[in-house]
Protein backbone atom coordinates (compact mmCIF):
# COMPACT_ATOMS: atom_id res chain seq x y z
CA UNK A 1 17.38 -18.69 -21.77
CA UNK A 2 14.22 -20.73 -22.35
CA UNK A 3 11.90 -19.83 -24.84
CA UNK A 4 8.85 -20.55 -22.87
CA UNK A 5 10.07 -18.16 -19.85
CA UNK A 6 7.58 -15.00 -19.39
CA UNK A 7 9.09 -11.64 -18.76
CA UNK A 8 7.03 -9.15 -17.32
CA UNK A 9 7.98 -5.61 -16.67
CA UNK A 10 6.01 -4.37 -13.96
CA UNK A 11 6.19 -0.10 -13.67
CA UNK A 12 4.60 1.60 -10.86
CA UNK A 13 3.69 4.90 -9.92
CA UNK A 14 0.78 6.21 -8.57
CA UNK A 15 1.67 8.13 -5.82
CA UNK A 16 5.03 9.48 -4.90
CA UNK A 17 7.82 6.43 -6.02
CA UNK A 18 8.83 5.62 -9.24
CA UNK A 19 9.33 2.24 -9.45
CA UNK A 20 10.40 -0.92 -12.06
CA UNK A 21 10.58 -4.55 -12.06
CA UNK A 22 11.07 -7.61 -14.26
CA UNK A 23 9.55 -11.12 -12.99
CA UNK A 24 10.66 -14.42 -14.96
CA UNK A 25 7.48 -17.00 -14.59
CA UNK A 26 6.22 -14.94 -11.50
CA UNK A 27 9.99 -14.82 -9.24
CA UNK A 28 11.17 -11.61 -8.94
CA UNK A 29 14.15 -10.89 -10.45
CA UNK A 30 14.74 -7.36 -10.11
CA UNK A 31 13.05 -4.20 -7.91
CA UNK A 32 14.06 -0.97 -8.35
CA UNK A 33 12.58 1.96 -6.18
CA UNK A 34 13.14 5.95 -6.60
CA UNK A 35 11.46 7.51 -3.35
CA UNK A 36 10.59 10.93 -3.76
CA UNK A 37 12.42 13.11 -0.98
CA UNK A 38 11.01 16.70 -2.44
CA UNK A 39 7.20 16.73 -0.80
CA UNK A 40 9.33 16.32 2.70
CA UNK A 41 8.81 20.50 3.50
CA UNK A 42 5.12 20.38 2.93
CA UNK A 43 4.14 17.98 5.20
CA UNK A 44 1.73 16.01 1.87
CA UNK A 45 2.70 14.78 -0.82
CA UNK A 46 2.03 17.74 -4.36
CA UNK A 47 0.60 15.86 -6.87
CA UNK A 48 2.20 18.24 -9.59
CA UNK A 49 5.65 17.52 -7.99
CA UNK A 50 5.30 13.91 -8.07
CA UNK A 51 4.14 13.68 -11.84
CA UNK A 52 7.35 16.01 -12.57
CA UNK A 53 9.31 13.79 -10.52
CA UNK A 54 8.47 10.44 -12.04
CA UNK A 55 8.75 12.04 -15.35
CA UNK A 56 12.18 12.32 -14.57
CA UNK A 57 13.08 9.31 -13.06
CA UNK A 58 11.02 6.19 -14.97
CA UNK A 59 13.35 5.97 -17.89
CA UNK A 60 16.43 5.64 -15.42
CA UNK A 61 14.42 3.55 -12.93
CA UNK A 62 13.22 0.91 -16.00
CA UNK A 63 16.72 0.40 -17.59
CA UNK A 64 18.09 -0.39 -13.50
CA UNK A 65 15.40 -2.70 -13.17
CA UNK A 66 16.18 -4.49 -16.64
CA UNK A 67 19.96 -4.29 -16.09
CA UNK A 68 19.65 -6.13 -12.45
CA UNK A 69 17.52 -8.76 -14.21
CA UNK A 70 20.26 -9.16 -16.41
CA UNK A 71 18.23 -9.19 -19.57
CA UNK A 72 17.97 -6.99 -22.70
CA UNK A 73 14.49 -4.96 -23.25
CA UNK A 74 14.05 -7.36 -26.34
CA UNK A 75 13.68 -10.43 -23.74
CA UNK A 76 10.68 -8.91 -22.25
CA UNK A 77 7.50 -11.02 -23.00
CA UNK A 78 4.73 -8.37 -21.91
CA UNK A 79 4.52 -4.77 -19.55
CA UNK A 80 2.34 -4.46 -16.80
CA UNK A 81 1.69 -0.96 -15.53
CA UNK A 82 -0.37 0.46 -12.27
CA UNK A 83 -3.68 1.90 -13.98
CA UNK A 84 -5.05 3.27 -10.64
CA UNK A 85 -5.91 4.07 -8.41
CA UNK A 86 -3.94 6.96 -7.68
CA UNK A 87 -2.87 10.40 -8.10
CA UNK A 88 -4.03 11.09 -11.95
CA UNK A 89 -0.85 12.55 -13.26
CA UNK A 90 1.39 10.42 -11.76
CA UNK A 91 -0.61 7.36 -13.17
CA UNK A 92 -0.40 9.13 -16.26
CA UNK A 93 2.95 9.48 -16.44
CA UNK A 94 3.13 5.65 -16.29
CA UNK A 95 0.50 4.94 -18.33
CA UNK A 96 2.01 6.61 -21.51
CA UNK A 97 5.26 5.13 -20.88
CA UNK A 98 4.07 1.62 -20.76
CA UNK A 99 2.12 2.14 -23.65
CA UNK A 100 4.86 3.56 -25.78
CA UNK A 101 7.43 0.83 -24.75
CA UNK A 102 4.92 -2.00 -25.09
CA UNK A 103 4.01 0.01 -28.63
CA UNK A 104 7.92 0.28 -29.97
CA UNK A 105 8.83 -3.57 -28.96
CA UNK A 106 4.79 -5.01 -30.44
CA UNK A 107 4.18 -6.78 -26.79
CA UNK A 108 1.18 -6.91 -25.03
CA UNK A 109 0.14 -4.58 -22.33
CA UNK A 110 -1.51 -5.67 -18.99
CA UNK A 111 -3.21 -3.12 -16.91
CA UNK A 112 -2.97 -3.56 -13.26
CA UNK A 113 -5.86 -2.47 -9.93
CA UNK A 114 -2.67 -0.82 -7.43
CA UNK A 115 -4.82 -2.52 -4.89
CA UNK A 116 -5.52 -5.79 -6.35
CA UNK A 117 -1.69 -6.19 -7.22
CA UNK A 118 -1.13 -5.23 -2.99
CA UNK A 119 -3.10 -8.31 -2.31
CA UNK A 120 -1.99 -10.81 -4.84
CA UNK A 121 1.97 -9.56 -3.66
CA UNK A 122 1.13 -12.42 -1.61
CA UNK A 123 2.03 -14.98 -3.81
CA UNK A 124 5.54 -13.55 -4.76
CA UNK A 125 7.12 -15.23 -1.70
CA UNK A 126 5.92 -18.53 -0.06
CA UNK A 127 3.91 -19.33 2.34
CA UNK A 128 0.65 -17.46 0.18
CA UNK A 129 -2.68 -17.85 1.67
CA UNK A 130 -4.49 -20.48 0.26
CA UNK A 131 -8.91 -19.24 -0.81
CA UNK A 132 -10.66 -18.48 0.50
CA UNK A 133 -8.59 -15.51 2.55
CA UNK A 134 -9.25 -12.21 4.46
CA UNK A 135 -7.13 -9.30 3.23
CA UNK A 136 -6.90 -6.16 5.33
CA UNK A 137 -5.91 -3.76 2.64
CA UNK A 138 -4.29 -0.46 4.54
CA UNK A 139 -2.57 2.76 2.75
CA UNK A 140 -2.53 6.08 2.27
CA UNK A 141 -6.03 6.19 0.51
CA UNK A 142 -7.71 3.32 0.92
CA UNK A 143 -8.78 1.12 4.45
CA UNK A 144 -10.60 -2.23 2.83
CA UNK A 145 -11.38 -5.68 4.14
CA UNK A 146 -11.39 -7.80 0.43
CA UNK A 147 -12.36 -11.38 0.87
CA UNK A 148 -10.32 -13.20 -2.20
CA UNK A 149 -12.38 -16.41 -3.22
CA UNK A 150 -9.84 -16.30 -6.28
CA UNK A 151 -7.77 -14.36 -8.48
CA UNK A 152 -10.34 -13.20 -10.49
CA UNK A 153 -12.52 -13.41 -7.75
CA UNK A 154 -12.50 -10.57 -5.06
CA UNK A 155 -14.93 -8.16 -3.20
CA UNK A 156 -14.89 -5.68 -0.90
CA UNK A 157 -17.07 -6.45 1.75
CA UNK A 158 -15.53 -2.90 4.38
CA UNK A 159 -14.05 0.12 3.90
CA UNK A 160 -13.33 3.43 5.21
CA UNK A 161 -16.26 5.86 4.90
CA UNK A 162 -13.90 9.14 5.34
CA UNK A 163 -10.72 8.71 5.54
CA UNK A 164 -8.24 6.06 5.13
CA UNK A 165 -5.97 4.62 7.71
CA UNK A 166 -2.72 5.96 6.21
CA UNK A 167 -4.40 9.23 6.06
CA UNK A 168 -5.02 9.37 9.59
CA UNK A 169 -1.51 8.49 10.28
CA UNK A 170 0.16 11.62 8.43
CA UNK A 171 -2.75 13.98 9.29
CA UNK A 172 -1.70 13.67 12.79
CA UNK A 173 2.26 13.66 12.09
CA UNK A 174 1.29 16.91 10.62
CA UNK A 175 -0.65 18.27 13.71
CA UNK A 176 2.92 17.47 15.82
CA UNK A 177 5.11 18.99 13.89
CA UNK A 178 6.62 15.29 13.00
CA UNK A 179 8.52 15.31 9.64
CA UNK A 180 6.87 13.38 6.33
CA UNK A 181 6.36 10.53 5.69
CA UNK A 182 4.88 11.23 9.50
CA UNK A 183 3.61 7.26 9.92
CA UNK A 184 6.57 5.11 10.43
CA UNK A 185 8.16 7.97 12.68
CA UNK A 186 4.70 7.65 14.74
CA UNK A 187 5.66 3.96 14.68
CA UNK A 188 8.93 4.47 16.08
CA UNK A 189 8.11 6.81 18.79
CA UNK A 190 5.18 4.80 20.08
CA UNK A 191 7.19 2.03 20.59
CA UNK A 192 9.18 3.48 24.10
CA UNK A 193 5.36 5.12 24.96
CA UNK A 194 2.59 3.73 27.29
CA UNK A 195 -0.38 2.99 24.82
CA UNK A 196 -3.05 3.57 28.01
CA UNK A 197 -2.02 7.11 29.32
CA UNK A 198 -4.08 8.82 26.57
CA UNK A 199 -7.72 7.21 25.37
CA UNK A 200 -8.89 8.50 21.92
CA UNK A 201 -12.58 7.60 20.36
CA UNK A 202 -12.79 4.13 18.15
CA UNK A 203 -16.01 4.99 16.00
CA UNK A 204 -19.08 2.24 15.92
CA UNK A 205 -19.69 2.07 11.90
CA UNK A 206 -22.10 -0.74 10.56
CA UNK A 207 -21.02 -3.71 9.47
CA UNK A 208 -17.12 -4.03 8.42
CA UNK A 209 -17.00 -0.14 7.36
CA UNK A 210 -14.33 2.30 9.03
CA UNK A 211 -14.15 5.93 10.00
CA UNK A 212 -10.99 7.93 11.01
CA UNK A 213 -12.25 10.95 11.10
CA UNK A 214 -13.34 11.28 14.60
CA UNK A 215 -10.25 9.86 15.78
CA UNK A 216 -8.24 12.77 14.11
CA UNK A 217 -10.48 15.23 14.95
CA UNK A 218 -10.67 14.10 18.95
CA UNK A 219 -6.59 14.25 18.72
CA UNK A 220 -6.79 17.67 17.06
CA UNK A 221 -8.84 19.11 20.24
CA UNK A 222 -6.61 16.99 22.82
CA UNK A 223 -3.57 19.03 21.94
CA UNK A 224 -4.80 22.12 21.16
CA UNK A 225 -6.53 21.73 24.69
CA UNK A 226 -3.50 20.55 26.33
CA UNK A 227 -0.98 23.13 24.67
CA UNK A 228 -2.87 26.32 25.06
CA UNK A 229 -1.73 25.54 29.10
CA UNK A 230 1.77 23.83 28.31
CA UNK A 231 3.23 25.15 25.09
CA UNK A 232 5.60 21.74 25.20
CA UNK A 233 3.08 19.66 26.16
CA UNK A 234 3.63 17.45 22.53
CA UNK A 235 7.60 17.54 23.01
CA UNK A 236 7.46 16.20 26.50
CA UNK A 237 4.44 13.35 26.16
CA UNK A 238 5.35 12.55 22.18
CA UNK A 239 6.15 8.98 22.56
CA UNK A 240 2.84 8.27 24.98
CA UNK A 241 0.69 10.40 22.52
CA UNK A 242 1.63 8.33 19.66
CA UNK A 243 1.90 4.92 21.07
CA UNK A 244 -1.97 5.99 22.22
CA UNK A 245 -3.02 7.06 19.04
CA UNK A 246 -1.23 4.42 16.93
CA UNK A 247 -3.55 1.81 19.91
CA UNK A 248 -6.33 3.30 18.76
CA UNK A 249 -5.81 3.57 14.93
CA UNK A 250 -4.91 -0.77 14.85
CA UNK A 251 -7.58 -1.41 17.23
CA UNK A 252 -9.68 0.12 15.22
CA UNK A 253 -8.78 -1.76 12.58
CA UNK A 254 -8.74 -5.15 14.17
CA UNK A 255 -12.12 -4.92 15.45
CA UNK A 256 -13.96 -5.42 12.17
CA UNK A 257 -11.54 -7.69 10.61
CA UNK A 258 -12.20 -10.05 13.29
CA UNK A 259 -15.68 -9.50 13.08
CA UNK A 260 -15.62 -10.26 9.44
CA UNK A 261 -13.23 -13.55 10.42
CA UNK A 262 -16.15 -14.45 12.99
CA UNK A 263 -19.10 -14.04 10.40
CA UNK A 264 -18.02 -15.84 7.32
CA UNK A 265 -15.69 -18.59 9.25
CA UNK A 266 -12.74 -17.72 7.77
CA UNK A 267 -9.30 -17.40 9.49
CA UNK A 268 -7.07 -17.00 7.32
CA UNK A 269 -5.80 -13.35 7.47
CA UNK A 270 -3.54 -11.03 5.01
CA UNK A 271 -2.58 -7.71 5.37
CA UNK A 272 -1.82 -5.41 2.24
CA UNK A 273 -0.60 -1.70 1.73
CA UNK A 274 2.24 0.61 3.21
CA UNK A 275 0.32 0.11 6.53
CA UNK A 276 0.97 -3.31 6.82
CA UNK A 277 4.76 -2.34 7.31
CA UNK A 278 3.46 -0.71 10.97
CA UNK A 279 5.15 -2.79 13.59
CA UNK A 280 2.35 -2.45 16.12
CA UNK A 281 -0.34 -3.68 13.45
CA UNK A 282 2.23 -6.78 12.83
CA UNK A 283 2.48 -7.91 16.61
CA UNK A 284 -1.18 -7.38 17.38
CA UNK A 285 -1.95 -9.98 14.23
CA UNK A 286 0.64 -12.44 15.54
CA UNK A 287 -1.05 -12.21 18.96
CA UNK A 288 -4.14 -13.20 16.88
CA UNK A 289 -2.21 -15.99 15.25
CA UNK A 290 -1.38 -17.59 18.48
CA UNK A 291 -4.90 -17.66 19.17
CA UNK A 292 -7.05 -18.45 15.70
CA UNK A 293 -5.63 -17.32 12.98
CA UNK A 294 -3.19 -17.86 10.39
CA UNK A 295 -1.50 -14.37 9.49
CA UNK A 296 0.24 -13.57 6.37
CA UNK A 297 2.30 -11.29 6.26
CA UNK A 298 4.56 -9.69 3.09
CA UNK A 299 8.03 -8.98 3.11
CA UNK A 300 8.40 -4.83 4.12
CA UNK A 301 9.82 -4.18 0.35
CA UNK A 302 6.41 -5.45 -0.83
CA UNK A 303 4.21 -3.68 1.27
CA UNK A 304 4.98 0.05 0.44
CA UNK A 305 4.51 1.13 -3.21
CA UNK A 306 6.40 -1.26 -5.74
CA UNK A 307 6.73 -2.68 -9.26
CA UNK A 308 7.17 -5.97 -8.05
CA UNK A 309 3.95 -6.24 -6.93
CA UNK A 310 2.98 -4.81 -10.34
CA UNK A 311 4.96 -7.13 -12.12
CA UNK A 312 3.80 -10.78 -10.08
CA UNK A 313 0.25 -9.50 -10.58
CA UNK A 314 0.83 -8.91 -14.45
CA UNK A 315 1.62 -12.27 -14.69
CA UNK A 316 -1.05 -13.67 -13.13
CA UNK A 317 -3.17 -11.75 -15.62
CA UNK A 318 -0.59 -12.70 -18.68
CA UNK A 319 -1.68 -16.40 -17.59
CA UNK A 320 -5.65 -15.51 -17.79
CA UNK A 321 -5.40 -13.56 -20.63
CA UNK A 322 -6.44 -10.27 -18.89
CA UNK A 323 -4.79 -7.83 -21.43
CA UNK A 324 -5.31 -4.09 -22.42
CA UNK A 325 -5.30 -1.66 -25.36
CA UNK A 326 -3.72 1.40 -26.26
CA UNK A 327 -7.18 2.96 -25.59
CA UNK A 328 -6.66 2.04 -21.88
CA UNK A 329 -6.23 5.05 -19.96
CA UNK A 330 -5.40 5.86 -15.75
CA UNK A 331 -7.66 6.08 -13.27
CA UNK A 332 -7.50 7.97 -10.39
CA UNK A 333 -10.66 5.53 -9.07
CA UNK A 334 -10.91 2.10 -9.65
């Protein structure tokens, strides 16, 4: 072992998956992921649930990680944690643990934006976009388009005005009956269904802003219209309804971000967030690569929730100096 390597232990959870990593001079040595399978019956993730369940599973989750890395907990250099944003007591629940293990071994403690490390996952695996880049940031809770002049240099120049993406995704999983996590099963029934049969509204928002509202809403009234005369009306059409709605949702999307690519001249594209594992999203961005742009795109592991992510980013920051305090507490909003 060389002295000079950096260990970072990356720990993530602000949502629903407890999750650890180590990184050795920014590679990725080890990335361990507990998904939690007990919001499934309501349809949502419960915030309560998920703090209970990460309470449970980050000590067992952080000694895997460690043990794959094939290191001891002394080895580690500093510990990078997710400080938001998120749900409050699952960031909590990481919070205090990084602090206490960073506490009991004296090493320094790097707090971590969930959505800047989402980004900068980027540049765990070559080819990483080189600045200035675009980076269509998609999730659960947050639609953004972030131009990155730098690392330390970011801004958010779009986002969603109601609700995010992700949101829209599982809201209307929910309205068919479709079992959670409702997005990637939309995914995978819209790929065998005819994206035309069914239009749905793509809102006109100023500038490189989003809504999804309207969207939901219109596919709230288009069943309930359509099943009050056909009670199997979603059974029968589920694959055209969702490869329609899924159109609509990526469309959506891709209509600002090329906007924004047009405006400031710049074509080289990311995409960030559990979204950016959507298979329709990734083929309609390739089609864009084979006309202007240059796409990158993370590995699937990196794009839903992770501590590797954590961990890469927390290194970048170990390099700039970007630590925190034991007065650093979660944020639900960054």
């Amino acid at each position: 072992m060389n002295y000079k390597d950096i260990y970072i232990l990356g720990i993530e959870t602000s949502c629903d998956e407890t999750a650890a990593s180590v990184s050795c001079n920014g590679s990725i040595l080890s990335n361990v992921v507990a998904t939690q399978i007990v919001h499934s019956p309501y349809g949502g993730v419960v915030p309560e649930l998920a703090s209970r369940m990460h309470e449970r599973s980050i000590v067992s989750v952080t000694h895997q990680a460690i043990h794959q890395a094939n290191i001891q907990k002394n080895d580690i250099t500093a510990i990078s944690f997710t400080q938001g944003p998120g749900l409050l007591g699952s960031l909590l629940v990481g919070t205090c643990f990084a602090k206490g293990f960073a506490q009991a071994l004296h090493i320094p403690l790097i707090a971590v934006d969930h959505m800047k490390a989402h980004i900068f996952a980027h540049y765990i695996d070559a080819p990483a976009p080189e600045y200035p880049f675009l980076c269509l940031t998609v999730s659960g809770g947050h639609t953004q388009i972030v131009l990155v002049n730098s690392f330390t240099d970011i801004k958010v120049i779009g986002k969603t005005l109601d609700d995010a993406v992700g949101e829209a995704f599982d809201k209307a999983a929910k309205i068919m009956d479709i079992p959670y996590p409702g997005g990637p099963l939309i995914d995978k029934y819209a790929q065998s269904g005819d994206k035309n049969r069914y239009r749905f509204p793509i809102a006109h928002i100023p500038d490189y802003d989003y809504s999804f509202s309207g969207v939901k809403t219109a596919l709230l009234y288009f069943l309930r219209d359509n099943t009050a005369t056909n009670a199997d009306f979603i059974k029968n059409n589920i694959h055209d309804i969702c490869a329609s709605y899924q159109h609509t949702l990526i469309q959506t999307l891709l209509l600002k971000l090329k906007k924004a690519s047009k405006d400031l001249g710049i074509n080289r594209i990311a995409i960030a967030g559990g979204v950016a594992a959507n298979s329709y999203l990734r083929a309609q961005l390739l089609i864009c690569a084979n006309e202007h742009w240059e796409i990158f795109i993370p590995k699937l592991e990196y794009c839903t929730d992770n501590a590797a992510m954590i961990a890469h980013t927390g290194y970048m920051m170990y390099l700039n100096n970007q630590f925190a305090d034991l007065k650093t507490v979660a944020k639900a909003v960054m």
